[in-house]
C-alpha atoms as a PDB file:
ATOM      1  CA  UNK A   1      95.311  70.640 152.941  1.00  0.00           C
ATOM      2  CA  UNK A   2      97.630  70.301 149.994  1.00  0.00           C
ATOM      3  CA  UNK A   3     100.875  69.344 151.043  1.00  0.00           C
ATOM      4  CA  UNK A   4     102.506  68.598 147.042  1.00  0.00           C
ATOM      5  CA  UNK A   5     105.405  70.230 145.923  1.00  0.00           C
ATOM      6  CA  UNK A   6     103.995  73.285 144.255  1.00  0.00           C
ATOM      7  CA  UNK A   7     106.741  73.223 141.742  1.00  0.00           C
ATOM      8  CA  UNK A   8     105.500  70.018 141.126  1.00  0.00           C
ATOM      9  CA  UNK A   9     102.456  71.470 139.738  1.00  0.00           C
ATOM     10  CA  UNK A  10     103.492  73.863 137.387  1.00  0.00           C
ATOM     11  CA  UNK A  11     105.722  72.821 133.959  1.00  0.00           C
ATOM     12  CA  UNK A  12     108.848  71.636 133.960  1.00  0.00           C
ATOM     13  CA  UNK A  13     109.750  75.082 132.213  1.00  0.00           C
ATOM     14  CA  UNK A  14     108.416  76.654 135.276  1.00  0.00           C
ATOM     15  CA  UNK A  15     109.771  74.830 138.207  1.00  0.00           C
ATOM     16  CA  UNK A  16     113.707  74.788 136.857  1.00  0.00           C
ATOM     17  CA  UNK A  17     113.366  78.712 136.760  1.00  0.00           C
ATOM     18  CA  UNK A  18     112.598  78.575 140.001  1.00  0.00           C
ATOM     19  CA  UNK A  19     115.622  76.068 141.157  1.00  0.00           C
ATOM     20  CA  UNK A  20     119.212  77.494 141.517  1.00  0.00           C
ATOM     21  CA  UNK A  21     121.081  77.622 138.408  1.00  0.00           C
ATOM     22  CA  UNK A  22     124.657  76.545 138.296  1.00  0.00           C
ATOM     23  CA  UNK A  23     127.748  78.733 138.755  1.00  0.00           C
ATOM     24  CA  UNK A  24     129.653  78.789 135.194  1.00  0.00           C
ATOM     25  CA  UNK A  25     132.586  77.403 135.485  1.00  0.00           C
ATOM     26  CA  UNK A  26     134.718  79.262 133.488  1.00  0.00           C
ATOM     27  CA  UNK A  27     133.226  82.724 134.241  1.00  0.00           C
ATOM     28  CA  UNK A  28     135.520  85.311 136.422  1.00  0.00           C
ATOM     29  CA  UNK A  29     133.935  88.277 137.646  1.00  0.00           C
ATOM     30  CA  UNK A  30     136.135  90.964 138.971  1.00  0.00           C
ATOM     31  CA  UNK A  31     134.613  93.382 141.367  1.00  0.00           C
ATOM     32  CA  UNK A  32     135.721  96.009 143.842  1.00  0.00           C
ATOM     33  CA  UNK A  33     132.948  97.400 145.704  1.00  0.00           C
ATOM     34  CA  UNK A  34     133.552 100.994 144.685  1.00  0.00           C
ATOM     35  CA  UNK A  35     135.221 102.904 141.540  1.00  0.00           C
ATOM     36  CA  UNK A  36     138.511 104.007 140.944  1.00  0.00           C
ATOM     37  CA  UNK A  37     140.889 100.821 141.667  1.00  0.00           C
ATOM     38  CA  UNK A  38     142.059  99.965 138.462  1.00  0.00           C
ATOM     39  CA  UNK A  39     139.087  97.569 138.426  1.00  0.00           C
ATOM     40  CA  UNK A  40     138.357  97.875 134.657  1.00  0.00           C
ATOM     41  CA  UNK A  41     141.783  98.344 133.424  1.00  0.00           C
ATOM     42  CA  UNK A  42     142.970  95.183 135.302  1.00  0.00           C
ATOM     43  CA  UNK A  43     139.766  93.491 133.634  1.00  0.00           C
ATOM     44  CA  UNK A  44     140.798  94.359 130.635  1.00  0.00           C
ATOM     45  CA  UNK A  45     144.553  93.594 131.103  1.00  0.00           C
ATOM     46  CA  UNK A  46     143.660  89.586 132.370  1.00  0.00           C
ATOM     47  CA  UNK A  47     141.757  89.208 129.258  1.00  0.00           C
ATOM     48  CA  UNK A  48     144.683  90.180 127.002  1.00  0.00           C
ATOM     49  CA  UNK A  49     147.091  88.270 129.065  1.00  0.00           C
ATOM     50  CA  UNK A  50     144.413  85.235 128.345  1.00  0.00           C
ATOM     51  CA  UNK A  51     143.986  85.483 125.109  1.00  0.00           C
ATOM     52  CA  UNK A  52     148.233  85.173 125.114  1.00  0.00           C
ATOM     53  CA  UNK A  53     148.213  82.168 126.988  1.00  0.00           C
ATOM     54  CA  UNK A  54     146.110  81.017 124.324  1.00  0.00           C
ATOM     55  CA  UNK A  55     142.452  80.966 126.112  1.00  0.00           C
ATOM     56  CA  UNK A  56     139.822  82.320 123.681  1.00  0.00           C
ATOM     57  CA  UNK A  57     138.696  84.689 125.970  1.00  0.00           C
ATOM     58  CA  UNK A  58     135.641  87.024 126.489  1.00  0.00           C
ATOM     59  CA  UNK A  59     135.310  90.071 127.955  1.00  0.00           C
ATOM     60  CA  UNK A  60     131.488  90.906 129.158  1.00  0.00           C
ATOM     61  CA  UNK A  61     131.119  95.083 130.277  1.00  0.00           C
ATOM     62  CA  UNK A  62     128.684  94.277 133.434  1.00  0.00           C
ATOM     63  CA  UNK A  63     128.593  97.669 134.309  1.00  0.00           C
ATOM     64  CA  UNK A  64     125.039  98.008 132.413  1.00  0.00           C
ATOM     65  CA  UNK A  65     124.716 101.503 133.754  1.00  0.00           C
ATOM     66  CA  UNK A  66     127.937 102.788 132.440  1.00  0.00           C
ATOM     67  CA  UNK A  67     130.353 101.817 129.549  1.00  0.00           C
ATOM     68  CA  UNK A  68     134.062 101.817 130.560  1.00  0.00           C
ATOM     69  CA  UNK A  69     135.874  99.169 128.259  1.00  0.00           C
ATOM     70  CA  UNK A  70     135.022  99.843 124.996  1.00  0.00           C
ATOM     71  CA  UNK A  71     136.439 103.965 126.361  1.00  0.00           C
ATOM     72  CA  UNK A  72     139.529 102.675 127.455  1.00  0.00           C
ATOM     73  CA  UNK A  73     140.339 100.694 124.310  1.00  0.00           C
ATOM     74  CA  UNK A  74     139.166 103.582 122.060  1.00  0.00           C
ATOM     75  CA  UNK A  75     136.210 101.565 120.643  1.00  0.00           C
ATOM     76  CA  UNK A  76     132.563 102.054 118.997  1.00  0.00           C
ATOM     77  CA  UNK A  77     131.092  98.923 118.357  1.00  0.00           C
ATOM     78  CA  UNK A  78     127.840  98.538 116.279  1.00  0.00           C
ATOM     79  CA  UNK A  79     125.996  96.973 119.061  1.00  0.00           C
ATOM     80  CA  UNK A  80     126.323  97.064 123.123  1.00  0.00           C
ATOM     81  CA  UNK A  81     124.228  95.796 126.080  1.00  0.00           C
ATOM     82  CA  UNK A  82     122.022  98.925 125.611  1.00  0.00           C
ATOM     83  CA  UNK A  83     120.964  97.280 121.952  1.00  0.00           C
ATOM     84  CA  UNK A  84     120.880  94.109 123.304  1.00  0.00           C
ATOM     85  CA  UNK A  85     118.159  95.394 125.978  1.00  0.00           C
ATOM     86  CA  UNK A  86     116.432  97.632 123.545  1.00  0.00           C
ATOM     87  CA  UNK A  87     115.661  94.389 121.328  1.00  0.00           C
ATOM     88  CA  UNK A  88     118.445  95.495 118.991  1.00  0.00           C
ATOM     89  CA  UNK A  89     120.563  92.857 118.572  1.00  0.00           C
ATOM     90  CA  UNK A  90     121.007  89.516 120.350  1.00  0.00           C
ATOM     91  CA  UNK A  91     123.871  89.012 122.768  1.00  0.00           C
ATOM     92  CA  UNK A  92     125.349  87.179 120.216  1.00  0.00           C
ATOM     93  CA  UNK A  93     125.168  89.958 117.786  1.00  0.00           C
ATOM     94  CA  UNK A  94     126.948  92.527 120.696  1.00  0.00           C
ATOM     95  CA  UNK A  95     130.036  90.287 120.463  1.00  0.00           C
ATOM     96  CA  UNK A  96     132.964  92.328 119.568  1.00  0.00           C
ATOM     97  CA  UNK A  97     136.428  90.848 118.279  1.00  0.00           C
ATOM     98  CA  UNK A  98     139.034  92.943 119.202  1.00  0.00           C
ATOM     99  CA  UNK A  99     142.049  91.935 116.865  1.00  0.00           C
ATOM    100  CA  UNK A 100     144.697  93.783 118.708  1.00  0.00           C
ATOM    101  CA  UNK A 101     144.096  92.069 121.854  1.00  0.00           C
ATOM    102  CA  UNK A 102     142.927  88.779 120.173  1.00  0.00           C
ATOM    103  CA  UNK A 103     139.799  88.407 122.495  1.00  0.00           C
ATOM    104  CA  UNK A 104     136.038  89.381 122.700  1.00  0.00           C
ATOM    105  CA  UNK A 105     134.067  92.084 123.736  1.00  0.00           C
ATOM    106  CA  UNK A 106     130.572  93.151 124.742  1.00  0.00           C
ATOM    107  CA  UNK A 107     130.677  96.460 125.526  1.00  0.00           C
ATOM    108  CA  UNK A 108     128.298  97.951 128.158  1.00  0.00           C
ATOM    109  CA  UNK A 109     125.132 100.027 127.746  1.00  0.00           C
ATOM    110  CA  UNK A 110     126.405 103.167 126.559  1.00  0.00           C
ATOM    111  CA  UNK A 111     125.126 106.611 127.280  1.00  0.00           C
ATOM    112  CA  UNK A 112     122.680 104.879 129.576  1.00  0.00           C
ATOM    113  CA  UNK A 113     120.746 106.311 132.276  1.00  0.00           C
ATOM    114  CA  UNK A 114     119.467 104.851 135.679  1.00  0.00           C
ATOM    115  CA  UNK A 115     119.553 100.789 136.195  1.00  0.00           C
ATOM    116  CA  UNK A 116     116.423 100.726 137.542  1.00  0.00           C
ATOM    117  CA  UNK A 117     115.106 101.527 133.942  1.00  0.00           C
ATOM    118  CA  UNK A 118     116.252  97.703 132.970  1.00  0.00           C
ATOM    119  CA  UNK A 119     113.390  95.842 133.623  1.00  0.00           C
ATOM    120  CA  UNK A 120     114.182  92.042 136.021  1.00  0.00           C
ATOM    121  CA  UNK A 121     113.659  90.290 132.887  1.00  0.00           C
ATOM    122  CA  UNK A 122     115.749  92.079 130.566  1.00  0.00           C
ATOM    123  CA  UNK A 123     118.906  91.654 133.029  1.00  0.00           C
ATOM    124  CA  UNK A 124     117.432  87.856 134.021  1.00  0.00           C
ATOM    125  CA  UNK A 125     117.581  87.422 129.829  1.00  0.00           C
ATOM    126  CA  UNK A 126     121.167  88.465 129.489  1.00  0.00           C
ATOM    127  CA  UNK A 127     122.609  86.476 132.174  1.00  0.00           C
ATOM    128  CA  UNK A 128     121.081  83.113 130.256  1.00  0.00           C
ATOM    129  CA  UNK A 129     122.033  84.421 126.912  1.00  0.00           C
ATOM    130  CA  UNK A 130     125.373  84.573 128.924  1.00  0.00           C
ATOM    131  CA  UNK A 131     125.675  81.331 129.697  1.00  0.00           C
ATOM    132  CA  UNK A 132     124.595  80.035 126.563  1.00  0.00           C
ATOM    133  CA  UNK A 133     127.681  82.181 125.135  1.00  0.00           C
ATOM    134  CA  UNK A 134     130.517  81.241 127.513  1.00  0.00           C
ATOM    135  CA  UNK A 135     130.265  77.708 126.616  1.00  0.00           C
ATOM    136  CA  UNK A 136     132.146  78.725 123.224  1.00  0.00           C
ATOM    137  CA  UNK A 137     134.796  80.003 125.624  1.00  0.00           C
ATOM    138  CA  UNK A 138     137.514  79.072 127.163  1.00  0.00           C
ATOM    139  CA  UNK A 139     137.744  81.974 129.950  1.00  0.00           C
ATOM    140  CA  UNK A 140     134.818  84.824 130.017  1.00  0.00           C
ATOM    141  CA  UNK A 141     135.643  87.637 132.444  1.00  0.00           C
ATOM    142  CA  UNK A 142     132.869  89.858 134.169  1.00  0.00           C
ATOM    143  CA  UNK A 143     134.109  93.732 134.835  1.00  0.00           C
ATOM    144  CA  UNK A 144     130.746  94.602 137.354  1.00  0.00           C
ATOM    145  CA  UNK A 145     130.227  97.483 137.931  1.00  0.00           C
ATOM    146  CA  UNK A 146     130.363  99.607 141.300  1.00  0.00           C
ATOM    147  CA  UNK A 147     128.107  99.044 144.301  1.00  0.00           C
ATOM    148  CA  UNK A 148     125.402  95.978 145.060  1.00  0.00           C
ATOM    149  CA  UNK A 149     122.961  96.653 143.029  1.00  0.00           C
ATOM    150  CA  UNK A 150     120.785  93.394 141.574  1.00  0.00           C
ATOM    151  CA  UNK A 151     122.537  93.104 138.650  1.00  0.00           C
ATOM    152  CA  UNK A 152     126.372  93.329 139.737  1.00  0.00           C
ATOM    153  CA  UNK A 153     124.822  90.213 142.516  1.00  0.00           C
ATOM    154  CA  UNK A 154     123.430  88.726 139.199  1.00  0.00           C
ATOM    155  CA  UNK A 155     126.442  88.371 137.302  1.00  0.00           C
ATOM    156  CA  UNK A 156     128.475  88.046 140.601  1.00  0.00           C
ATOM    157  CA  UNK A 157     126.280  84.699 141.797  1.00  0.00           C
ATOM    158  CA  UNK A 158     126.789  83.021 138.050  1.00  0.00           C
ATOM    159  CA  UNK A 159     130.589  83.497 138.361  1.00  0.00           C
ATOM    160  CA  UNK A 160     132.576  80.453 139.666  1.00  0.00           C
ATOM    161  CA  UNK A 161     135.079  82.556 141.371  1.00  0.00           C
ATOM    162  CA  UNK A 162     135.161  86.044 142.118  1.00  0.00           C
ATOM    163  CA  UNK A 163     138.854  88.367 141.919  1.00  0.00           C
ATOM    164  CA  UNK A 164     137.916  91.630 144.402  1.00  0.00           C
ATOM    165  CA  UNK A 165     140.325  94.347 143.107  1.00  0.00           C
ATOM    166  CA  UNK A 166     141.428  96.569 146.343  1.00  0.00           C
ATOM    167  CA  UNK A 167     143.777  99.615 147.070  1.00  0.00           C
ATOM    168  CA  UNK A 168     145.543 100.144 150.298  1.00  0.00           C
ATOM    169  CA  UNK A 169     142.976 103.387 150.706  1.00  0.00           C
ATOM    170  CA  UNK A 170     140.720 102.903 153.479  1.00  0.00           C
ATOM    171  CA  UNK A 171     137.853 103.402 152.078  1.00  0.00           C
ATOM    172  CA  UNK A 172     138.731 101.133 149.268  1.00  0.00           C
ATOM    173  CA  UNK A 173     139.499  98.446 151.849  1.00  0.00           C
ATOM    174  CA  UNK A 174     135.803  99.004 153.192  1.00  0.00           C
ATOM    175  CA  UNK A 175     134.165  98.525 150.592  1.00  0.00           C
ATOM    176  CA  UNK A 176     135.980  95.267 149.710  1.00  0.00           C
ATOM    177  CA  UNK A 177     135.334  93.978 152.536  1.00  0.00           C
ATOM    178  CA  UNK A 178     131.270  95.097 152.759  1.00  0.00           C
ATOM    179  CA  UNK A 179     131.193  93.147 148.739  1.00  0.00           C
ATOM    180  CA  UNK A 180     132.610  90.261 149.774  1.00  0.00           C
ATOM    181  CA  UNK A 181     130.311  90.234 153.066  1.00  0.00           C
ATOM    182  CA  UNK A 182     127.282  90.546 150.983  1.00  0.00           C
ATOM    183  CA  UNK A 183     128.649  87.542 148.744  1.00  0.00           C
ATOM    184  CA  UNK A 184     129.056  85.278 151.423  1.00  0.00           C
ATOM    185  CA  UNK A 185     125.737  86.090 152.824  1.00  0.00           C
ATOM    186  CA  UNK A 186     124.152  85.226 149.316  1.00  0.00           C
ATOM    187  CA  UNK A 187     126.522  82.159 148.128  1.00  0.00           C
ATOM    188  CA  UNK A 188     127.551  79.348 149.936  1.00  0.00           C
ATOM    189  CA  UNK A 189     131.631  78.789 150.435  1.00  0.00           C
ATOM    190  CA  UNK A 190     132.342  81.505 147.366  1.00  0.00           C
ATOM    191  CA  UNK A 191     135.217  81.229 145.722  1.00  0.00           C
ATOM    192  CA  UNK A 192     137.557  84.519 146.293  1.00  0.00           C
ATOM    193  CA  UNK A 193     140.064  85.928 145.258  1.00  0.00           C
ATOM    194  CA  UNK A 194     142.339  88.974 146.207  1.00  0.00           C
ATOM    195  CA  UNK A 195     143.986  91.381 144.430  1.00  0.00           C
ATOM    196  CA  UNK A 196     145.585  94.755 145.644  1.00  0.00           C
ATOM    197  CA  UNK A 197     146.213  97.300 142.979  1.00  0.00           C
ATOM    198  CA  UNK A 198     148.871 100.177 142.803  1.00  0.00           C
ATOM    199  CA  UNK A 199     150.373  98.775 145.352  1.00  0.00           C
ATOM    200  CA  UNK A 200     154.080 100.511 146.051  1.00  0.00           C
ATOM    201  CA  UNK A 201     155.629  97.197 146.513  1.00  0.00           C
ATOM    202  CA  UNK A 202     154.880  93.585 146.447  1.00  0.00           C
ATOM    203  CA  UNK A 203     155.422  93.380 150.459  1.00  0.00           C
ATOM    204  CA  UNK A 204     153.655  96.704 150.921  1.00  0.00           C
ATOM    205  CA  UNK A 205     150.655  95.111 148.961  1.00  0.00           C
ATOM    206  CA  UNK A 206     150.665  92.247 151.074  1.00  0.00           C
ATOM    207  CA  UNK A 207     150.452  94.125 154.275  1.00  0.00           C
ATOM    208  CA  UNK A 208     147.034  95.845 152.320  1.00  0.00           C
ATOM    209  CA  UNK A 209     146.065  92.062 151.479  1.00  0.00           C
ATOM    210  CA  UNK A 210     147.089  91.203 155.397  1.00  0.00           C
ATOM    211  CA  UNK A 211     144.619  93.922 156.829  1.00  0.00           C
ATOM    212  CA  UNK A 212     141.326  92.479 154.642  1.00  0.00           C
ATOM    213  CA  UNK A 213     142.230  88.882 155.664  1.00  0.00           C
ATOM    214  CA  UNK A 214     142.006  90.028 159.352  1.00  0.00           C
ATOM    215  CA  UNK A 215     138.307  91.297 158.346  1.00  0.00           C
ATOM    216  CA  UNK A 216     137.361  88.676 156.514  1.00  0.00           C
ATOM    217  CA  UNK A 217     138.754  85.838 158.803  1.00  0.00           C
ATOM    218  CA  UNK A 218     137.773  87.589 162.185  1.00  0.00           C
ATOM    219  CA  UNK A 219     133.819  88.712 161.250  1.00  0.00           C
ATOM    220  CA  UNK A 220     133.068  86.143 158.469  1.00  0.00           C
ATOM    221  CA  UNK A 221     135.250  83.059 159.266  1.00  0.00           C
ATOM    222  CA  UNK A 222     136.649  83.137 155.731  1.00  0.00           C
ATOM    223  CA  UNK A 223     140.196  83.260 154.799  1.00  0.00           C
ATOM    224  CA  UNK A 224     140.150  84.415 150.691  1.00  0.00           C
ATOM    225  CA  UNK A 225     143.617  84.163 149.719  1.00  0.00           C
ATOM    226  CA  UNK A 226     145.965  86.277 147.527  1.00  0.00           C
ATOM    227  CA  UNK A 227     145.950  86.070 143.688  1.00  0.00           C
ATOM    228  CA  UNK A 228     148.662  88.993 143.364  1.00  0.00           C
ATOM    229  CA  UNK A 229     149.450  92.095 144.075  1.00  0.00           C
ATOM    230  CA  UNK A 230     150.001  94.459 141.146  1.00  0.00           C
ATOM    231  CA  UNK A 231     152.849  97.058 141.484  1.00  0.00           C
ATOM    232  CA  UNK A 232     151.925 101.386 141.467  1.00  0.00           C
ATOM    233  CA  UNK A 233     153.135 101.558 137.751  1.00  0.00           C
ATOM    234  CA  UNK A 234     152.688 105.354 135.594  1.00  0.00           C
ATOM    235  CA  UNK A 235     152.728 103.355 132.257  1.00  0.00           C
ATOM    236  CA  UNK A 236     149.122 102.203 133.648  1.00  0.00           C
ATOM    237  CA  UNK A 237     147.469 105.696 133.342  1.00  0.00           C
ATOM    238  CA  UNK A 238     150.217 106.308 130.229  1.00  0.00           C
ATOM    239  CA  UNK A 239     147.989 103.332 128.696  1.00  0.00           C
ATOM    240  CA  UNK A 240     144.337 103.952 129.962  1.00  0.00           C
ATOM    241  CA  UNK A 241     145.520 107.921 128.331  1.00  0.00           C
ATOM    242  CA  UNK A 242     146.270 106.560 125.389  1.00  0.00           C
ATOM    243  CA  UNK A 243     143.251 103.876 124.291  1.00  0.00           C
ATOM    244  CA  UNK A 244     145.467 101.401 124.340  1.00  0.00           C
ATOM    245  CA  UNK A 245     146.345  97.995 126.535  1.00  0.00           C
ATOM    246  CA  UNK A 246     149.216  97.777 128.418  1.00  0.00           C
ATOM    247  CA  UNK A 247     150.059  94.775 126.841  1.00  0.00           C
ATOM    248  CA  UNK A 248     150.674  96.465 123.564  1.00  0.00           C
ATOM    249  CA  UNK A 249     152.128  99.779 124.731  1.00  0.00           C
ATOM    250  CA  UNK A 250     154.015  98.855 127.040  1.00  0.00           C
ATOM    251  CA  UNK A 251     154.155  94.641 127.946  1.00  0.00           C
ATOM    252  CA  UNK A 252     157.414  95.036 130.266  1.00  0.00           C
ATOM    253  CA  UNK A 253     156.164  97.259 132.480  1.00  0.00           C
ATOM    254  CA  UNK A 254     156.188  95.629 136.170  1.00  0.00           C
ATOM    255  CA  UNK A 255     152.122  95.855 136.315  1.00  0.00           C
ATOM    256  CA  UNK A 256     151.783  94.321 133.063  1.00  0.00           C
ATOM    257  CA  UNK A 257     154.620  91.672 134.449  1.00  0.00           C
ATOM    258  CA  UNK A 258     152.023  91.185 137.585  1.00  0.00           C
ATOM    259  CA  UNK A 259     148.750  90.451 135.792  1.00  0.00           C
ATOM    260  CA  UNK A 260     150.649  88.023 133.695  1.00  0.00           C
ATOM    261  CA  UNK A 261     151.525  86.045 136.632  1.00  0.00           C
ATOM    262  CA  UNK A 262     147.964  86.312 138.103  1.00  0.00           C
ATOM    263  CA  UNK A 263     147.051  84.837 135.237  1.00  0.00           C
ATOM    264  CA  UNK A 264     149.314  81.816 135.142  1.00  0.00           C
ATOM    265  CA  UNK A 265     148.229  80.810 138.319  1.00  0.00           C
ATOM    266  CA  UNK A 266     144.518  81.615 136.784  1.00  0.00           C
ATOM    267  CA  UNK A 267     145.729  79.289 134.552  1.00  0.00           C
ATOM    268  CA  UNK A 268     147.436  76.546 136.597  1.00  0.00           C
ATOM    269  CA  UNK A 269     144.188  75.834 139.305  1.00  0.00           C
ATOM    270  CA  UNK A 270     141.995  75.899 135.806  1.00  0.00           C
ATOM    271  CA  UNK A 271     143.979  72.691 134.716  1.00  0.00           C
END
């Protein structure tokens, strides 16, 4: 009987595909679980407030079934992740500078149809051409998409730490809590972060925050703590109506004021 390492056998080539790739270590991917949190927008807004603190900053649309960022920032880029896996243009070549914001883009696959169209090694390509790319960066943040499917647990597994975006809904609470279950059983010790959206008040948020700990600490022995809770603010949708970032339209507004402290502590643990 043979008893060698197979991977042994095979080129070098071969055998390190096979072996667990690092996490990137300045990748963020923001998830929720399910749609309508504010997930995109708040995406969006942590970029901008990066690319203030002075990070150069991307901003990768992992939602490759549906385009939401380049819509909310009123934008029509030459090339998007649907060029990119039509052998288009390289991920390179989908990179986007948006000069109002000051920070990159690669806008998702637009006008797409079903993601199990995308072939394994079209999605396996991108996440390599990723990492390749965020080593130019200081801070590249992931916006997946809704649900588990293989590529939001693609992206999700690169990402050194992962920000779950909640409401105080129940059902939004649920699904949190069934992502970050399905993280844990894929990753060892993940690093997680909260954060409650459209909350009615800071205490009121952490109540919301309170109720997921309980979850996560009483079924999965994991206590994922706080990054900030972000204040129920009408200048959001006044924003997301009008194309434009919140940052720019309106930067006093109190959820504005609460992603840019989300992102100074971002910033502090990074140094």
């Amino acid at each position: 009987m043979n008893t060698t390492n197979p991977l042994a056998e095979q080129p070098l080539s071969m055998a390190a595909r096979k072996l667990p790739k690092p996490q990137v270590t300045n990748m963020i991917a923001v998830a929720s679980g399910k749609g309508g949190v504010g997930k995109t927008w708040f995406s969006i807004t942590l970029a901008h407030a990066s690319a203030q603190s002075g990070l150069k900053t991307l901003l990768f649309d992992g939602d490759l079934g549906l385009a939401n960022i380049d819509i909310q920032l009123g934008l029509m880029p030459m090339y998007d992740l649907g060029s990119v896996i039509a052998g288009k243009a390289t991920l390179n070549q989908a990179v986007h500078h948006y000069e109002d914001g000051n920070f990159d883009i690669i806008a998702g696959r637009s006008g797409s149809g079903s993601l199990a169209a995308i072939p394994p090694s079209s999605l396996q390509n991108i996440a390599d051409d990723l990492r390749v790319l965020a080593k130019g960066y200081d801070r590249v943040i992931v916006d997946l998409g809704a649900g588990v499917d293989r590529s939001i647990r693609m992206f999700a597994s690169m990402a050194a730490e992962l920000m779950i975006v909640c409401t105080d809904e129940p059902t939004s609470l649920t699904d949190a809590y069934a992502f970050i279950k399905m993280i844990c059983t894929e990753q060892q010790k993940p690093r997680i972060h909260i954060v409650v959206n459209s909350a009615n008040s800071p205490r009121e948020g952490e109540r919301t925050y309170a109720t997921l700990l309980k979850a996560c600490h009483g079924f999965l022995h994991i206590d994922p703590p706080l990054a900030g809770v972000i204040r129920r603010d009408t200048r959001v949708r006044d924003s997301i109506r009008n194309q434009t970032p919140i940052l720019i339209r309106n930067p006093n507004a109190e959820a504005a004021e609460d992603v840019i402290n989300i992102t100074r502590r971002l910033n502090r643990e990074q140094d």
